[in-house]
C-alpha atoms as a PDB file:
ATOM      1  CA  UNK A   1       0.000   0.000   0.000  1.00  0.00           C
ATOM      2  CA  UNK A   2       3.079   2.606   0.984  1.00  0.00           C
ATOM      3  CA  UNK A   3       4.581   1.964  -2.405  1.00  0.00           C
ATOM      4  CA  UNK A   4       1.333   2.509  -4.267  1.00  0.00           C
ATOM      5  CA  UNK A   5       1.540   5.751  -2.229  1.00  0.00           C
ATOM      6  CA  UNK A   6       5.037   6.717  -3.606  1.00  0.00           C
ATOM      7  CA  UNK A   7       3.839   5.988  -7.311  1.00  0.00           C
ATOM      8  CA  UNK A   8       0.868   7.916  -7.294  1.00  0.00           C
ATOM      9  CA  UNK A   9       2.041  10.786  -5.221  1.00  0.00           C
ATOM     10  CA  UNK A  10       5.832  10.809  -7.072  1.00  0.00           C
ATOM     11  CA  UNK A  11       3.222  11.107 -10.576  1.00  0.00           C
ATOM     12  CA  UNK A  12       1.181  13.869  -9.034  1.00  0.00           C
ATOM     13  CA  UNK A  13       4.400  15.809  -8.836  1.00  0.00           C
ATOM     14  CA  UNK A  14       6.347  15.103 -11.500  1.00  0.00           C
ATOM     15  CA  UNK A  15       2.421  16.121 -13.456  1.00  0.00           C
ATOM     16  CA  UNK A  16       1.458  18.981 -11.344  1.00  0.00           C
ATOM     17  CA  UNK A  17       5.311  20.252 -10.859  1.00  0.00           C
ATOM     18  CA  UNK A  18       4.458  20.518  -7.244  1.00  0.00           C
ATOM     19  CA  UNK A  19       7.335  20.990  -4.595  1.00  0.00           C
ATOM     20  CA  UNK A  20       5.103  19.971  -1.617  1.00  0.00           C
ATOM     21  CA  UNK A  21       4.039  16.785  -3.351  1.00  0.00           C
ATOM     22  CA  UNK A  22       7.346  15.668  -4.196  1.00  0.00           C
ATOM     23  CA  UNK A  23       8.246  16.171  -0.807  1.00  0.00           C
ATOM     24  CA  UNK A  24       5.376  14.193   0.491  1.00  0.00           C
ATOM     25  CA  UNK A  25       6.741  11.263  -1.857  1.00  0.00           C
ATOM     26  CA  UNK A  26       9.826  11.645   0.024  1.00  0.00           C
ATOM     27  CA  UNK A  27       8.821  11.068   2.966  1.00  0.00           C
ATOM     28  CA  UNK A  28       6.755   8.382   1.729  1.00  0.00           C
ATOM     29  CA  UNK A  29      10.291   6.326   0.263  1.00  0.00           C
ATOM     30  CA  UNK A  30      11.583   6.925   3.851  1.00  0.00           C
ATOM     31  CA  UNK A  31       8.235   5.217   5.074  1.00  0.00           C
ATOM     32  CA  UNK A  32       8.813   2.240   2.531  1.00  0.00           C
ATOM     33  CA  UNK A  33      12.130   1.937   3.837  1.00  0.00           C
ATOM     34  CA  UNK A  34      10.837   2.266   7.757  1.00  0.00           C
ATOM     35  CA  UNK A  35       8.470  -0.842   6.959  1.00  0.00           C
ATOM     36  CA  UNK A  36      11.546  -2.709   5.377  1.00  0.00           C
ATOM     37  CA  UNK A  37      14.081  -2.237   7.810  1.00  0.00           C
ATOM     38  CA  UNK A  38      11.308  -2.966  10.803  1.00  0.00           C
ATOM     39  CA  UNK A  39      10.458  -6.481   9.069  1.00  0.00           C
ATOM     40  CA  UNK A  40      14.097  -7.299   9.174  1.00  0.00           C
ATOM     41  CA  UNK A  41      14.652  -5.513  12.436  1.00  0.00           C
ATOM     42  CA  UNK A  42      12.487  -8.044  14.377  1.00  0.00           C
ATOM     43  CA  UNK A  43      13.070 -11.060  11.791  1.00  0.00           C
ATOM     44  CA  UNK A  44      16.644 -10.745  13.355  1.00  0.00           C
ATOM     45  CA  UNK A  45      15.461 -10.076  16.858  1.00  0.00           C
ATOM     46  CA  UNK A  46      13.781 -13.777  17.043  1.00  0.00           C
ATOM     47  CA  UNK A  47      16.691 -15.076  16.355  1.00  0.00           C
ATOM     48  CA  UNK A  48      18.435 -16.922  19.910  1.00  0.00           C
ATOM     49  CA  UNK A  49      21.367 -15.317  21.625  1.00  0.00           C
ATOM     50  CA  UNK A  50      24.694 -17.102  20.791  1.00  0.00           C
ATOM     51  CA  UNK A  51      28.361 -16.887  21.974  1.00  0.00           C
ATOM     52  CA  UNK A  52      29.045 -13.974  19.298  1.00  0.00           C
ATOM     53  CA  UNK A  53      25.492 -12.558  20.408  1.00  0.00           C
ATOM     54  CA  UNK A  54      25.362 -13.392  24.040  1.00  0.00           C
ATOM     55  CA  UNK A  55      22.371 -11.093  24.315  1.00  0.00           C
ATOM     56  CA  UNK A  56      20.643 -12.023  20.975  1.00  0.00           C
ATOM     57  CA  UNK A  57      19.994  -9.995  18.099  1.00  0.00           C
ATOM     58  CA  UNK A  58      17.638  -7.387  19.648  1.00  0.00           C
ATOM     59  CA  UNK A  59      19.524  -4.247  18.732  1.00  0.00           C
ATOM     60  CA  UNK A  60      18.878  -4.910  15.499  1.00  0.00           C
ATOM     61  CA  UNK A  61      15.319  -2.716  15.385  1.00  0.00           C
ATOM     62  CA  UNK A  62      16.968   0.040  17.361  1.00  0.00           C
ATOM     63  CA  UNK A  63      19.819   0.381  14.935  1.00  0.00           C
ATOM     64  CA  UNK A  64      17.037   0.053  11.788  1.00  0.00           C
ATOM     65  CA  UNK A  65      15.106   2.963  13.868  1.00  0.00           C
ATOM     66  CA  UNK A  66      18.620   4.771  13.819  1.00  0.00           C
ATOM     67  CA  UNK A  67      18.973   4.239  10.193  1.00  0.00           C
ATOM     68  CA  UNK A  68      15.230   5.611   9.637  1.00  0.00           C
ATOM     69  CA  UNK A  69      16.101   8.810  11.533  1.00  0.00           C
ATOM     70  CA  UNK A  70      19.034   9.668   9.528  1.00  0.00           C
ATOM     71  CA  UNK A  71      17.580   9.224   6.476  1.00  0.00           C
ATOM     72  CA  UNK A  72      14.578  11.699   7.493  1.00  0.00           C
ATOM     73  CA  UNK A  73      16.983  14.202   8.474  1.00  0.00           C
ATOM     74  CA  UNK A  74      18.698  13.845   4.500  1.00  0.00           C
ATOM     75  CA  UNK A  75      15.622  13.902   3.373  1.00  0.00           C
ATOM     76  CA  UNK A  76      14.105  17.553   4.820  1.00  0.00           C
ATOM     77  CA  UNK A  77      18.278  19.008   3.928  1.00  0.00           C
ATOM     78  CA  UNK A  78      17.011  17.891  -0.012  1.00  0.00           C
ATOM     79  CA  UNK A  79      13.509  19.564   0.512  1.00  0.00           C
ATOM     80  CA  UNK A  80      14.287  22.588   2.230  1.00  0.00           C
ATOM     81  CA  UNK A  81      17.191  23.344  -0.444  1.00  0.00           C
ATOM     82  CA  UNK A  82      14.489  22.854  -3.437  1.00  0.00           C
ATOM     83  CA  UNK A  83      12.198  25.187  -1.290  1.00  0.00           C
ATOM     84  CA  UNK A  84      14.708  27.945  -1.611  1.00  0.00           C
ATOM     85  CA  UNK A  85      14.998  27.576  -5.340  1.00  0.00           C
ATOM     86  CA  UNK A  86      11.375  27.897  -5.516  1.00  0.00           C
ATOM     87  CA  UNK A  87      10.771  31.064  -3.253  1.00  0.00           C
ATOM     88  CA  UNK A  88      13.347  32.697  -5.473  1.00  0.00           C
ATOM     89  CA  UNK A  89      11.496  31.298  -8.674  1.00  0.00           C
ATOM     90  CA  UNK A  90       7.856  30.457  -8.010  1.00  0.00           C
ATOM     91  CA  UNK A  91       6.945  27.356 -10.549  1.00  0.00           C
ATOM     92  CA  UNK A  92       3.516  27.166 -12.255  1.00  0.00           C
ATOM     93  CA  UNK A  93       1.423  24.178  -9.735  1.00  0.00           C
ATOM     94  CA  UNK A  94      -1.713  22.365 -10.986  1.00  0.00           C
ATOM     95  CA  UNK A  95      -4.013  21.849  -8.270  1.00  0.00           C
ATOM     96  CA  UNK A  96      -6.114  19.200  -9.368  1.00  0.00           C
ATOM     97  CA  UNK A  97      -3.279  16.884  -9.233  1.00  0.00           C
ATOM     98  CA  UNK A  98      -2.403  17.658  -5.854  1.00  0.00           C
ATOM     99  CA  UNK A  99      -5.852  16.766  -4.705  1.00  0.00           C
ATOM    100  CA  UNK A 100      -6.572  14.091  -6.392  1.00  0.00           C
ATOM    101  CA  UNK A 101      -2.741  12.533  -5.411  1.00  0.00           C
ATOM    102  CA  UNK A 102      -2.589  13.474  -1.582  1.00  0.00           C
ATOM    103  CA  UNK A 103      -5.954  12.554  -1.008  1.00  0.00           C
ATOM    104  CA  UNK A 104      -4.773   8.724  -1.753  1.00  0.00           C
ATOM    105  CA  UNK A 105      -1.790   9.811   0.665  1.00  0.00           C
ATOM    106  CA  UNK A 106      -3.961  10.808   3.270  1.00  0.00           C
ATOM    107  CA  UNK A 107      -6.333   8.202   3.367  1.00  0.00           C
ATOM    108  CA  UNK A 108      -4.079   5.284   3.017  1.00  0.00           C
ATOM    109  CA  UNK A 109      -1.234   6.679   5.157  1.00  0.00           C
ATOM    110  CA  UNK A 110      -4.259   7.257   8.307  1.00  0.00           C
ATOM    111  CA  UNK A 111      -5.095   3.390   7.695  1.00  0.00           C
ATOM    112  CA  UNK A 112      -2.111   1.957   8.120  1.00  0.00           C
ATOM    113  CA  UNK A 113      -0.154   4.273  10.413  1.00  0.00           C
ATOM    114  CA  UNK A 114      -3.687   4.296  13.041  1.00  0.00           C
ATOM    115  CA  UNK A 115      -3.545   0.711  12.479  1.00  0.00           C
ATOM    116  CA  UNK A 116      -0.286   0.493  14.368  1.00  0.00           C
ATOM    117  CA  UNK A 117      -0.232   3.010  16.602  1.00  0.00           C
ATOM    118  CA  UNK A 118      -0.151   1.102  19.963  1.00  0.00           C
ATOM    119  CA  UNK A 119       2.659  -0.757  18.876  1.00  0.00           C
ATOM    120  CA  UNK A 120       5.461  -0.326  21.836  1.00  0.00           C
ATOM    121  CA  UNK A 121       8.473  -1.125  20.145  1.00  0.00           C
ATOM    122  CA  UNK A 122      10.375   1.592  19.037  1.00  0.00           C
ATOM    123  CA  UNK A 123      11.280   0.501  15.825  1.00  0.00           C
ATOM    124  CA  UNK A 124       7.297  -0.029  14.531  1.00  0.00           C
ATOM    125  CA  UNK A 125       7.000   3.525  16.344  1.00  0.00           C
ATOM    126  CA  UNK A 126       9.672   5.064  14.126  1.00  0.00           C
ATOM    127  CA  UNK A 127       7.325   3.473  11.188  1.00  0.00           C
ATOM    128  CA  UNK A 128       4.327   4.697  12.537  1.00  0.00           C
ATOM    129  CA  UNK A 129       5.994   7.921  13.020  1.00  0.00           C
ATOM    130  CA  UNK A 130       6.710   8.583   8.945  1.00  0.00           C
ATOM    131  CA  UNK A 131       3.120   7.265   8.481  1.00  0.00           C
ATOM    132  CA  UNK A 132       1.147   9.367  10.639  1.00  0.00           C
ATOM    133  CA  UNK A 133       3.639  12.463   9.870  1.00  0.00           C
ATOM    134  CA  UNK A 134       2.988  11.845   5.361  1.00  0.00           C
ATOM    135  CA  UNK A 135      -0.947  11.790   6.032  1.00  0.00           C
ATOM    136  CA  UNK A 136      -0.537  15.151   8.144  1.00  0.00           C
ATOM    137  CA  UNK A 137       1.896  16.445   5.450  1.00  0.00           C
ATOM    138  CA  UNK A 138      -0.735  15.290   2.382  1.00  0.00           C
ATOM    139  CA  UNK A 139      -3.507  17.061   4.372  1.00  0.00           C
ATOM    140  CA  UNK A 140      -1.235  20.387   4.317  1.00  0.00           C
ATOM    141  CA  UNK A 141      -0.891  19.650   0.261  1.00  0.00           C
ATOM    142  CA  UNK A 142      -4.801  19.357   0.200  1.00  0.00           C
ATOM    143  CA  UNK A 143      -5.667  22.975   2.011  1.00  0.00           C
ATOM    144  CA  UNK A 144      -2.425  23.985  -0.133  1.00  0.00           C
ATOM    145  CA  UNK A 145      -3.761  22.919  -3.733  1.00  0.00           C
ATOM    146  CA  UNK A 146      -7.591  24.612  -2.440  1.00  0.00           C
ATOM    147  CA  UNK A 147      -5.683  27.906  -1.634  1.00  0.00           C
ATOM    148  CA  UNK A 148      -3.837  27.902  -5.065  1.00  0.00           C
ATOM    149  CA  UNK A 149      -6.806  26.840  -7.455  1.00  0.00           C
ATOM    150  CA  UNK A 150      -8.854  30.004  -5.849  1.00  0.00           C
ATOM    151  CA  UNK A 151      -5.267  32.748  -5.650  1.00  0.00           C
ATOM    152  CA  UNK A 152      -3.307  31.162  -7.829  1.00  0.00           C
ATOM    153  CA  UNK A 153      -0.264  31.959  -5.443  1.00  0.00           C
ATOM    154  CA  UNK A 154       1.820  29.526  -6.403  1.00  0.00           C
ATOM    155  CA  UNK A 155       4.835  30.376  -3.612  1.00  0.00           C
ATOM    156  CA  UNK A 156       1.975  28.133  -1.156  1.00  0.00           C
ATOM    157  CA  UNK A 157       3.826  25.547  -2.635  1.00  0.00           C
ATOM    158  CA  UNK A 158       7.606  25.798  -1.088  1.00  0.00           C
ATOM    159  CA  UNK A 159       5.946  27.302   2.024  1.00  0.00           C
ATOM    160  CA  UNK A 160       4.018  24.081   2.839  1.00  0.00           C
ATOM    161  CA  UNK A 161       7.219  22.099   1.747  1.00  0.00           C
ATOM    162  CA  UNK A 162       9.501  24.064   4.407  1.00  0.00           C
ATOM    163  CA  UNK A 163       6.403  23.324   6.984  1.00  0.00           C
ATOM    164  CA  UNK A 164       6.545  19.565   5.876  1.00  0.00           C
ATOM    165  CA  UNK A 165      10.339  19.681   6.117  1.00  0.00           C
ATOM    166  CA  UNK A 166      10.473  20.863   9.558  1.00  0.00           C
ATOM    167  CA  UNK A 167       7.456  18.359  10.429  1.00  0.00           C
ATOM    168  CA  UNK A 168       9.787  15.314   9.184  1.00  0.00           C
ATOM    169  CA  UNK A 169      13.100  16.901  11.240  1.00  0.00           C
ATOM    170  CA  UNK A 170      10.753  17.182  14.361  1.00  0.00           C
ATOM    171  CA  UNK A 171      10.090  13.340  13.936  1.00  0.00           C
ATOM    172  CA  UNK A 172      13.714  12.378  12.749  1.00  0.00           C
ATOM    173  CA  UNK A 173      15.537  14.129  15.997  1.00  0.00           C
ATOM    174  CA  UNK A 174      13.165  12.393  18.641  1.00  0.00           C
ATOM    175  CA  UNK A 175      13.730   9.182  16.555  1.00  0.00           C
ATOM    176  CA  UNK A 176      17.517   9.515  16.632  1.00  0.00           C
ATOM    177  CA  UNK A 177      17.397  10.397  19.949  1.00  0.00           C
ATOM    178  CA  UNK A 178      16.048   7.634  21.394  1.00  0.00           C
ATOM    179  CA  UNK A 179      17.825   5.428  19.579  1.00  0.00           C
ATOM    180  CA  UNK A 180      21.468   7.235  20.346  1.00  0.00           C
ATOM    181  CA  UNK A 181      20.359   6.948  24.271  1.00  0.00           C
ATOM    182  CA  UNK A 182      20.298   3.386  23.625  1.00  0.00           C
ATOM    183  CA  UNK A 183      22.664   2.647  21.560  1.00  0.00           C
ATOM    184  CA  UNK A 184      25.385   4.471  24.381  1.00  0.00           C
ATOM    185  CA  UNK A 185      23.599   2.710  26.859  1.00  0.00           C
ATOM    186  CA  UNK A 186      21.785   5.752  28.697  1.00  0.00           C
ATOM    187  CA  UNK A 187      19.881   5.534  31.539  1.00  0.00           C
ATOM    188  CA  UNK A 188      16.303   4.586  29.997  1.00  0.00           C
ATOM    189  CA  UNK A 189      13.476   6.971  29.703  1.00  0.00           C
ATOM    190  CA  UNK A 190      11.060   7.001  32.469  1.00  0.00           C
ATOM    191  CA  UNK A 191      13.811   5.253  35.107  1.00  0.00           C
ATOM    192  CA  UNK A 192      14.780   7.157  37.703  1.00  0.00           C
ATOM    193  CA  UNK A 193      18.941   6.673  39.164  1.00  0.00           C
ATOM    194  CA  UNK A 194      17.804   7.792  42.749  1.00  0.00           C
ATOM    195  CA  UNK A 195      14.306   5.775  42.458  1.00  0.00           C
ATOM    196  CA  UNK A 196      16.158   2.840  41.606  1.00  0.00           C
ATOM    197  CA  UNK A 197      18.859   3.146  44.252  1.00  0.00           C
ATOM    198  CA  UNK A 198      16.108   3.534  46.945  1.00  0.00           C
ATOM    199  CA  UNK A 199      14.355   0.317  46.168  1.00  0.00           C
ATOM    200  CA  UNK A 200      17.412  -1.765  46.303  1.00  0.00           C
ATOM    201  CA  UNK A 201      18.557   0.113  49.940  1.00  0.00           C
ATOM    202  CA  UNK A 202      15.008  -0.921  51.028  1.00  0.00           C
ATOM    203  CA  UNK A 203      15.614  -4.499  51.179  1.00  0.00           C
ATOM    204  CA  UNK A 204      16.384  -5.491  54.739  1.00  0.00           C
ATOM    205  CA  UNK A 205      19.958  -6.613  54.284  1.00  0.00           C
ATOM    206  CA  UNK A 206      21.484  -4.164  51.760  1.00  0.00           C
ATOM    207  CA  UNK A 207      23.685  -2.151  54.110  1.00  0.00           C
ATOM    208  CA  UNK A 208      24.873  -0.060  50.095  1.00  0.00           C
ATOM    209  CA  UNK A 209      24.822  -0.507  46.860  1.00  0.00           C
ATOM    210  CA  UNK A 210      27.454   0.666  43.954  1.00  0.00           C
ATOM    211  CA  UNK A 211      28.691   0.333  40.561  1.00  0.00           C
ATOM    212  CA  UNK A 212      25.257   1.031  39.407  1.00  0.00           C
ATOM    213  CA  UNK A 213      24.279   0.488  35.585  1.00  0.00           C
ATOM    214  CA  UNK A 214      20.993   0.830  34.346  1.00  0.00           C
ATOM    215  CA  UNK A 215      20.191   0.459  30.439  1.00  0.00           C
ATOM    216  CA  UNK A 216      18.045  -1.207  27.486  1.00  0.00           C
ATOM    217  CA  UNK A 217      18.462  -3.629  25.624  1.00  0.00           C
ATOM    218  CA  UNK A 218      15.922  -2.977  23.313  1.00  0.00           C
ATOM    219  CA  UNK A 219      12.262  -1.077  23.350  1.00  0.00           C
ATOM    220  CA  UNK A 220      10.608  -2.728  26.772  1.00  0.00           C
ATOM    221  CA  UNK A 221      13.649  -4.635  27.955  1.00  0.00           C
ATOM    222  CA  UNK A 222      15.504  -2.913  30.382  1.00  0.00           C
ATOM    223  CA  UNK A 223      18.491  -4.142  32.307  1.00  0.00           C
ATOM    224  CA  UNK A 224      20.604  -3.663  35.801  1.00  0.00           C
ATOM    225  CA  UNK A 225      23.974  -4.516  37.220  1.00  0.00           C
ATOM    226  CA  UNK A 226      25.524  -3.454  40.665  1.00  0.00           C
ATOM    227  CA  UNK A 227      27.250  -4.357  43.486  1.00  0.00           C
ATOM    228  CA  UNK A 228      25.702  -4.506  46.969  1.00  0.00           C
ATOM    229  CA  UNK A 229      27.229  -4.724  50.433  1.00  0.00           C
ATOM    230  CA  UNK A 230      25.416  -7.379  52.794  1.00  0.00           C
ATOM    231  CA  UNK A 231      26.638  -9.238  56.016  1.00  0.00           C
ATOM    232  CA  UNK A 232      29.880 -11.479  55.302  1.00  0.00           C
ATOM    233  CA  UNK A 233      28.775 -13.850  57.628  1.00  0.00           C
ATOM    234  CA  UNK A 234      25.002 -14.788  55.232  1.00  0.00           C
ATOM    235  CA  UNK A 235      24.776 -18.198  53.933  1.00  0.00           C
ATOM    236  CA  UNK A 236      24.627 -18.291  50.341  1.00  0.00           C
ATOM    237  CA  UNK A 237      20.686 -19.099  50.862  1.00  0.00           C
ATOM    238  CA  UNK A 238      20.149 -16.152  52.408  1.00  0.00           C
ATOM    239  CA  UNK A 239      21.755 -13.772  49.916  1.00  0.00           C
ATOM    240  CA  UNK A 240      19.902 -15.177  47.373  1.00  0.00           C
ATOM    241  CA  UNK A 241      16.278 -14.625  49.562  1.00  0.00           C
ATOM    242  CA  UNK A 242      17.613 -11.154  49.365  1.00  0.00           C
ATOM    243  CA  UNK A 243      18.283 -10.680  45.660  1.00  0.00           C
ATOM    244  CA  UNK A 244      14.727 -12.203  45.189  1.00  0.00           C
ATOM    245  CA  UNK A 245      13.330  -9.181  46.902  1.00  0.00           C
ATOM    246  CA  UNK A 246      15.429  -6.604  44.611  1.00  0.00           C
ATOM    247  CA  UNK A 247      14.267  -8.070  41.564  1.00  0.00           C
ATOM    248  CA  UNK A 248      10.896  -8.049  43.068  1.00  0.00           C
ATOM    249  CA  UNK A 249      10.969  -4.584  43.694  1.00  0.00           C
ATOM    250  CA  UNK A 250      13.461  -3.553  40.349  1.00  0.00           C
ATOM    251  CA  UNK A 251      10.615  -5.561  38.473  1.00  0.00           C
ATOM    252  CA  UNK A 252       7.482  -3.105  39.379  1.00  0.00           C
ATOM    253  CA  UNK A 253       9.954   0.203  38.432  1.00  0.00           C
ATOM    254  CA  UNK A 254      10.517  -1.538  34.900  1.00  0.00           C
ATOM    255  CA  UNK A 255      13.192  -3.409  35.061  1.00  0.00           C
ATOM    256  CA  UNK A 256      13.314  -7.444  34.884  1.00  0.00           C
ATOM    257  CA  UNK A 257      16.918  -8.524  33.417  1.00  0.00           C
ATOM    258  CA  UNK A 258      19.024  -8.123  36.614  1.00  0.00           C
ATOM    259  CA  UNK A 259      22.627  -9.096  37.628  1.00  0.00           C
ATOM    260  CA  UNK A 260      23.728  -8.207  41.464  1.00  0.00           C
ATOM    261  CA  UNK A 261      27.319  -8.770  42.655  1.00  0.00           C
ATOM    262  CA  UNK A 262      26.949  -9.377  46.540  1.00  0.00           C
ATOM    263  CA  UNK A 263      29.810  -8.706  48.877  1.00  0.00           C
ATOM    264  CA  UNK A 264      31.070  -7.613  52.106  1.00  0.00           C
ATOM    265  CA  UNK A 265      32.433  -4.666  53.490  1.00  0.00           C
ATOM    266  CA  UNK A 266      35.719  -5.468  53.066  1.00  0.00           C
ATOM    267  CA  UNK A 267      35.336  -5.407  49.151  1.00  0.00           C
ATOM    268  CA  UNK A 268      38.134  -3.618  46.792  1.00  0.00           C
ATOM    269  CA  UNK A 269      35.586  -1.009  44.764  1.00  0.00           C
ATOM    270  CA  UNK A 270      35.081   2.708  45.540  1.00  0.00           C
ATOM    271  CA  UNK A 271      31.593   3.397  47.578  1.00  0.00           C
ATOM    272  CA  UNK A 272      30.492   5.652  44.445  1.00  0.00           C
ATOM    273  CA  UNK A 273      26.749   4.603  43.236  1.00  0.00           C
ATOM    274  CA  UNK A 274      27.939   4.786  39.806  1.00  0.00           C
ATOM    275  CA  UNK A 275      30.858   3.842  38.507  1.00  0.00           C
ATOM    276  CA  UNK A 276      33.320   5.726  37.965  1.00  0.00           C
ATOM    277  CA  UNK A 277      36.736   4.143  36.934  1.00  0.00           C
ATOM    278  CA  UNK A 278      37.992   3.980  40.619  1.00  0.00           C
ATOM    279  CA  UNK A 279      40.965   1.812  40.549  1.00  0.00           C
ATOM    280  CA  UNK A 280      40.530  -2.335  42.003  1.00  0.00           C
ATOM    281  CA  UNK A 281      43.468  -2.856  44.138  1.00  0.00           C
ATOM    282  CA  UNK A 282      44.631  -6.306  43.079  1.00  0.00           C
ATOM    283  CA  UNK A 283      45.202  -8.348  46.064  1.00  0.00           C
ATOM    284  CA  UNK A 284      46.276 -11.716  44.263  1.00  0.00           C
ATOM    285  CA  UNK A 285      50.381 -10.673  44.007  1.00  0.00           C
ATOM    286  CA  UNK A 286      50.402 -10.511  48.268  1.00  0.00           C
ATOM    287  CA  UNK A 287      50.002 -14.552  48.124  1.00  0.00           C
END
């Protein structure tokens, strides 16, 4: 359906020598190439974690989402420098084209990006992100082609282009991001460092907690690592009663792939929360 879009709309304005249209067919190749990358994206993301991929392949949709991003942002450079040719030299539109072709746009684009717009993952959001964005951009074209069949002002054209241009670049930044945040493994959106460090101290037990890493893996699949300092003197089944209760209580803030490191007080890390390079004092030489 999106690359029925992209003929009919690319025709309208090669026909109609419309800016705006063109520029909706852009976005509409970067929406064909959304839907590609996020069918291969979780095709590869099924696949099991080996010992090259010890986490699997699930990065795959966030780098396809990156991909998708930077290509939006290439996209509204090429627009918005075919924009400034036109408001120097205003072409000659024909409006009944750009009805008749962004009306397909519109109606086709609302269908299938509303059709997907609960989706989680941030990949198929990226994707419903270009979708939703062409059917608001081939509504502008719509009003556009109206106000030039009755004025005849034919620099409407390039103005709704820039508008459509900075619409795409809106969508493109928040897409790359997220995706960069991940990618560097950032703290995830919506988890708080402070929040996270209070659960863990609540657990009767914990005595501190450091070397703190929070991050995702992919969209919904958050992840934790840390060190915490309990009694010396706990059996090992009592340390482990007590890491059941952190990931009981890391679970309801979002977070369910855990790794704790207990120890004593006597251990060889700095006492910073998160880490930050301090220097492990290698006690192996001494025997």
């Amino acid at each position: 359906m999106t690359l029925i879009i992209l003929v009919i709309e690319a025709l309208g304005g090669w026909i109609s020598h419309s800016l705006a249209l063109w520029s909706d067919a852009g976005h509409v190749l970067s929406d064909l190439a959304a839907i590609g990358l996020s069918w291969y994206a979780m095709k590869q993301s099924q696949k099991p974690a080996n010992e090259g991929m010890t986490f699997g392949y699930y990065r795959a949709g966030i780098l396809a989402a990156f991909v998708n991003g930077v290509t939006l942002i290439l996209i509204t450079l090429w627009i918005l420098r075919e924009a400034y040719g036109r408001f120097q030299h205003p072409e000659h539109v024909t409006p009944t084209w750009m009805f008749l072709s962004a009306g397909v746009g519109l109606v086709m684009n609302l269908y299938l990006g509303l059709g997907m717009r609960h989706e989680e993952n941030i990949n198929v959001q990226s994707a419903v992100l270009h979708m939703l964005g062409d059917a608001a951009a081939s509504a502008g074209v719509i009003m556009g082609g109206i106000i030039i069949a009755f004025t005849r002002w034919y620099v409407i054209d390039p103005i709704l282009s820039v508008l459509i241009a900075l619409l795409i670049a809106f969508g493109a930044w928040r897409i790359v991001r997220q995706t960069v945040n991940v990618l560097m493994e950032g703290t995830p959106v919506g988890i708080e460092i402070p929040q996270v460090v209070d659960a863990i101290l609540s657990v009767k037990g914990i005595q501190q907690v450091h070397d703190l890493h929070v991050w995702t893996i992919t969209s919904g699949r958050n992840a934790l690592s840390c060190h915490v300092v309990v009694d010396g003197k706990m059996t090992v089944q009592e340390t482990q009663n007590i890491l059941r209760d952190v990931e009981h209580k890391l679970i309801h803030l979002g977070i369910r792939h855990v790794t704790i490191q207990p120890e004593d007080a006597a251990h060889p890390h700095g006492d910073s929360i998160l880490c930050k390079n301090d220097a492990i004092h290698d006690n192996h030489d001494d025997h």
